[in-house]
C-alpha atoms as a PDB file:
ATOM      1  CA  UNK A   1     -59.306  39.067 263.887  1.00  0.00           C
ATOM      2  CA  UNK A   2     -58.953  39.669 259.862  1.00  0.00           C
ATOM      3  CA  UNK A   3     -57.619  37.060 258.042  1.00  0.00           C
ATOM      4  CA  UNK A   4     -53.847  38.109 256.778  1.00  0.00           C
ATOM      5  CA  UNK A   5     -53.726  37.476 253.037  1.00  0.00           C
ATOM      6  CA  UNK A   6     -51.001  35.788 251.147  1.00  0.00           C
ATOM      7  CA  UNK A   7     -48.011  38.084 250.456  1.00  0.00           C
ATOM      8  CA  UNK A   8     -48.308  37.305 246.233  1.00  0.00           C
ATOM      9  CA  UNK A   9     -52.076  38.804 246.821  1.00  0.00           C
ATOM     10  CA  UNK A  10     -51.347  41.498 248.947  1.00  0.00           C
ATOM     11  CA  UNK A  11     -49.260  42.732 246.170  1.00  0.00           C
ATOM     12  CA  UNK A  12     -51.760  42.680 243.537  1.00  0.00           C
ATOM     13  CA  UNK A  13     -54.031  44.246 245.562  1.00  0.00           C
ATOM     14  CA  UNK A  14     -51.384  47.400 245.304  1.00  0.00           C
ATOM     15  CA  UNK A  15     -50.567  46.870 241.893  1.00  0.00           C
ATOM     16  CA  UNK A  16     -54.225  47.459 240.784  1.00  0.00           C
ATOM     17  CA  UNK A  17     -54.454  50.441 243.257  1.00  0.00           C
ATOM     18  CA  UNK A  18     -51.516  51.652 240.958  1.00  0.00           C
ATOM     19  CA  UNK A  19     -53.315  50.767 237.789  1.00  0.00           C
ATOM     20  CA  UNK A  20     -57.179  52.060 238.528  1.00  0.00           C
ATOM     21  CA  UNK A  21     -57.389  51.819 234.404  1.00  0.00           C
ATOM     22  CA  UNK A  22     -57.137  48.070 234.853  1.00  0.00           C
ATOM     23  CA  UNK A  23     -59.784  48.096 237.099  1.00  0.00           C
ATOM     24  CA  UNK A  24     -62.566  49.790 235.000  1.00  0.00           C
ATOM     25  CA  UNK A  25     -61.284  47.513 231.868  1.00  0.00           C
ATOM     26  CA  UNK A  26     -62.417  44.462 234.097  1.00  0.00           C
ATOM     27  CA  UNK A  27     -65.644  46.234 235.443  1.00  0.00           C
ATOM     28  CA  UNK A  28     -66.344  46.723 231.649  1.00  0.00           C
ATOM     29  CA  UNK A  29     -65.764  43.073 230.903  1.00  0.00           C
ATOM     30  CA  UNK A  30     -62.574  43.461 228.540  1.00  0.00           C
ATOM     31  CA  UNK A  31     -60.467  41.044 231.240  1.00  0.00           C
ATOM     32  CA  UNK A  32     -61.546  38.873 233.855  1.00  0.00           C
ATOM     33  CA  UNK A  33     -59.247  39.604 237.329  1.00  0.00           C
ATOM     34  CA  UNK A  34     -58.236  35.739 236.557  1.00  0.00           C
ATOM     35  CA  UNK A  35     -56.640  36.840 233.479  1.00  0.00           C
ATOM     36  CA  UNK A  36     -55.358  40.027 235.068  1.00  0.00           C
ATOM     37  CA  UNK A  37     -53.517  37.894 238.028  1.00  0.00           C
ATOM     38  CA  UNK A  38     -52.234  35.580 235.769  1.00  0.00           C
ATOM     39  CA  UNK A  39     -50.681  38.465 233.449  1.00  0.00           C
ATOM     40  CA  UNK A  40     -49.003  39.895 236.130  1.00  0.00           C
ATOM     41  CA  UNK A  41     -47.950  37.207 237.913  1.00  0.00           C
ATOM     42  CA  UNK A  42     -46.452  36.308 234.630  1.00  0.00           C
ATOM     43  CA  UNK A  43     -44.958  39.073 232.894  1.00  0.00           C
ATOM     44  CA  UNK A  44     -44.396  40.731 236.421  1.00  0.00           C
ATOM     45  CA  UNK A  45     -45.320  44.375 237.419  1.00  0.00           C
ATOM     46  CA  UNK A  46     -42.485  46.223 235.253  1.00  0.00           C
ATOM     47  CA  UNK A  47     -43.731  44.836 231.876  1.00  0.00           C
ATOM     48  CA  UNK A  48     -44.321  47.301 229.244  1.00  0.00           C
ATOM     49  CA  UNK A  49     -48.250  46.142 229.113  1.00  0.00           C
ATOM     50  CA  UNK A  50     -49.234  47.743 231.843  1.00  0.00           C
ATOM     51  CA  UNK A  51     -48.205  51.242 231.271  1.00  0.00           C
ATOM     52  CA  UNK A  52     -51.163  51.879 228.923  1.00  0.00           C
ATOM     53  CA  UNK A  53     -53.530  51.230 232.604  1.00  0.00           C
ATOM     54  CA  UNK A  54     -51.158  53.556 234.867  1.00  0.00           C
ATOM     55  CA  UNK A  55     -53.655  56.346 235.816  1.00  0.00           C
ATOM     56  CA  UNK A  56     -52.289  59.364 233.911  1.00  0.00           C
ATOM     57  CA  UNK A  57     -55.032  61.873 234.160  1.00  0.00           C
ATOM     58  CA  UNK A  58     -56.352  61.136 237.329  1.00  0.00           C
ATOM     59  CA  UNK A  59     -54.842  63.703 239.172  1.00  0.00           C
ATOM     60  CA  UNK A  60     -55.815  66.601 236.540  1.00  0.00           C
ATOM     61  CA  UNK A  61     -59.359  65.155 236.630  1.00  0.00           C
ATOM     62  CA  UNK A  62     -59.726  65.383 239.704  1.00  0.00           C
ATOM     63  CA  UNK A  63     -58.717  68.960 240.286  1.00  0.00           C
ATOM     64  CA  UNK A  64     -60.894  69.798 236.880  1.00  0.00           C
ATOM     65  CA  UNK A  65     -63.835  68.207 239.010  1.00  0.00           C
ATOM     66  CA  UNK A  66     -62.822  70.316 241.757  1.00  0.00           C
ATOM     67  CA  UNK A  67     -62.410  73.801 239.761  1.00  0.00           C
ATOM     68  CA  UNK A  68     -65.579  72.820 238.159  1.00  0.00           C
ATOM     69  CA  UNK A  69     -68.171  72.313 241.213  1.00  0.00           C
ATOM     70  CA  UNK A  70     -65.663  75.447 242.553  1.00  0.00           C
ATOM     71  CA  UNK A  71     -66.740  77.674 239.656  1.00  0.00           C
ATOM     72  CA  UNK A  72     -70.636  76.731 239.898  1.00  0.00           C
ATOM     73  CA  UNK A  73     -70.652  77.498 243.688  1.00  0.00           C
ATOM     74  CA  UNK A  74     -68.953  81.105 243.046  1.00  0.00           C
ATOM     75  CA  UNK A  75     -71.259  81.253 240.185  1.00  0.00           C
ATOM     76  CA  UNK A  76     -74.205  81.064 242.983  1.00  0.00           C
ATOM     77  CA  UNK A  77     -72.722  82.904 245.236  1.00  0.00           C
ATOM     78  CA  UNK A  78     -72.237  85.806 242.941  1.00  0.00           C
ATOM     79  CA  UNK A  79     -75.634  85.750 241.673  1.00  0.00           C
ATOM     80  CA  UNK A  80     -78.329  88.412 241.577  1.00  0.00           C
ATOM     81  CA  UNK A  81     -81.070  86.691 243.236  1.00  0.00           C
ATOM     82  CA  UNK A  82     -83.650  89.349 242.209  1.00  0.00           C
ATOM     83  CA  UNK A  83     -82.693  89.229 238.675  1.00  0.00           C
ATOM     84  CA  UNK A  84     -82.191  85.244 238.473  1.00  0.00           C
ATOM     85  CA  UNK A  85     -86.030  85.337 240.346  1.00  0.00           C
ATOM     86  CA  UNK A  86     -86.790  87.358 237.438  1.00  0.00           C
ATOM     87  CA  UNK A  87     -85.636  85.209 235.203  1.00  0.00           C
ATOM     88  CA  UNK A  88     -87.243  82.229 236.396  1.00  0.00           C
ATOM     89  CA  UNK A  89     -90.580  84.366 236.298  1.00  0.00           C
ATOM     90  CA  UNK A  90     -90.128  85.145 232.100  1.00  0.00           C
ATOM     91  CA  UNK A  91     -89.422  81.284 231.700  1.00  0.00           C
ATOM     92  CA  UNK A  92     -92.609  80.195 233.920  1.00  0.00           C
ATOM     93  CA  UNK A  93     -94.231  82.632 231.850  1.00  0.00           C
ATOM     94  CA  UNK A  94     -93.167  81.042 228.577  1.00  0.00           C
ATOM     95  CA  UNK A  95     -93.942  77.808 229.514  1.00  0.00           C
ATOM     96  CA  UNK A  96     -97.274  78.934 229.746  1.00  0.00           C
ATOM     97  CA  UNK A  97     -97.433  80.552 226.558  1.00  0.00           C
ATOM     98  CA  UNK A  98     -96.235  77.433 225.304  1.00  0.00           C
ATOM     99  CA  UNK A  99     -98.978  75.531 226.731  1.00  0.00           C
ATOM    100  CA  UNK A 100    -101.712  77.566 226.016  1.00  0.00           C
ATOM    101  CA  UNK A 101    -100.332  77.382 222.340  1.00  0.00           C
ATOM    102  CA  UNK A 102    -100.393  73.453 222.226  1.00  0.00           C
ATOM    103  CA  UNK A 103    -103.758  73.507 223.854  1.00  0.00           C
ATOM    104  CA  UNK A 104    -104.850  75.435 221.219  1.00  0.00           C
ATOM    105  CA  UNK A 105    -103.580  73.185 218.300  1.00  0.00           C
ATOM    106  CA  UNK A 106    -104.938  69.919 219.990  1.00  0.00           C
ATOM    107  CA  UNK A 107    -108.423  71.781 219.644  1.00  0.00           C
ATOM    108  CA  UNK A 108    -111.540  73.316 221.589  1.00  0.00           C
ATOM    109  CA  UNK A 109    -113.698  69.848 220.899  1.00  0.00           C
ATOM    110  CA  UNK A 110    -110.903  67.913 223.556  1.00  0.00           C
ATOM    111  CA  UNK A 111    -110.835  70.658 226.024  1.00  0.00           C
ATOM    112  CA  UNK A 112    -115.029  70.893 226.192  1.00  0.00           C
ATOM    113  CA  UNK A 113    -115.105  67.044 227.354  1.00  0.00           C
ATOM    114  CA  UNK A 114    -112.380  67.429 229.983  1.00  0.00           C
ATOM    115  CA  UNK A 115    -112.961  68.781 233.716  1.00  0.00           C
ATOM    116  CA  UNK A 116    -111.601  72.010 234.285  1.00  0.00           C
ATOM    117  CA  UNK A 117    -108.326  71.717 236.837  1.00  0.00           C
ATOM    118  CA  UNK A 118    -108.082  73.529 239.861  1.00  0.00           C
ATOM    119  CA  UNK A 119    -104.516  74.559 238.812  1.00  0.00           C
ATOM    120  CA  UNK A 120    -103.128  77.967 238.721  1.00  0.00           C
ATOM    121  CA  UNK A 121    -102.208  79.725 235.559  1.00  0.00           C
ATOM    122  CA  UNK A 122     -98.428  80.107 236.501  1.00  0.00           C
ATOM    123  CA  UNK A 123     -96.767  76.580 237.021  1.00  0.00           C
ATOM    124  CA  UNK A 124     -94.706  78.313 239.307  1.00  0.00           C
ATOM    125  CA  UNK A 125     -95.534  80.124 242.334  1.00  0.00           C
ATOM    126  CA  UNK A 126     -92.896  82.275 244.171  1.00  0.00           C
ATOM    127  CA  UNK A 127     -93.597  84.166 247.102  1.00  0.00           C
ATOM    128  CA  UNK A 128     -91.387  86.986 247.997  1.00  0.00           C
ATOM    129  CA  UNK A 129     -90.342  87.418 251.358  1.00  0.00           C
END
């Protein structure tokens, strides 16, 4: 049913699944895949040009990413939810304090002309349960 590519192609395709540096160069526009296939078709896979695309770090990124997202799920996990409530209480609260500062420094003349909003004075509500 799929078409079977030509065997030259076919090997490209793994060569640049070897090379996933090359691939973002292109997607950047520093080389066009023409220019790529030509190169390697070329100079062959083994030339020294390539080694600069081999994907070094990929591997350690990759675990970094995963010791990263790791640490910020233990990180929730081994929170205090009463205490991070709390804290998200005190900066609600400051953000009011804030506001109610600014409103004051844009003066009373704008505030007289507006309509009063049927908002509550803490821009967050939390309901314990």
């Amino acid at each position: 049913m799929g078409k079977q590519l030509h065997p030259s192609i076919q090997e490209f395709k793994d060569f640049v699944k070897k090379h996933p540096i090359l691939v973002q160069e292109v997607r950047k526009g520093t080389y066009t895949w023409q220019d790529v296939y030509e190169d390697w078709f070329l100079l062959g896979e083994e030339d020294e040009k390539w080694k600069k695309f081999k994907d070094k770090d990929n591997k350690t990124e990759e675990s970094g990413n995963k010791d990263f997202i790791g640490k910020i799920f233990s990180t929730f996990k081994n929170a205090d939810m009463n205490n991070l409530q709390q804290q998200i209480s005190h900066v609600g609260e400051a953000i009011s304090t804030i506001q109610a500062v600014i409103h004051q420094f844009r003066g009373e003349e704008k505030s007289n002309n507006s309509r009063p909003s049927n908002r509550p004075n803490h821009p967050f509500a939390f309901r314990k349960d």
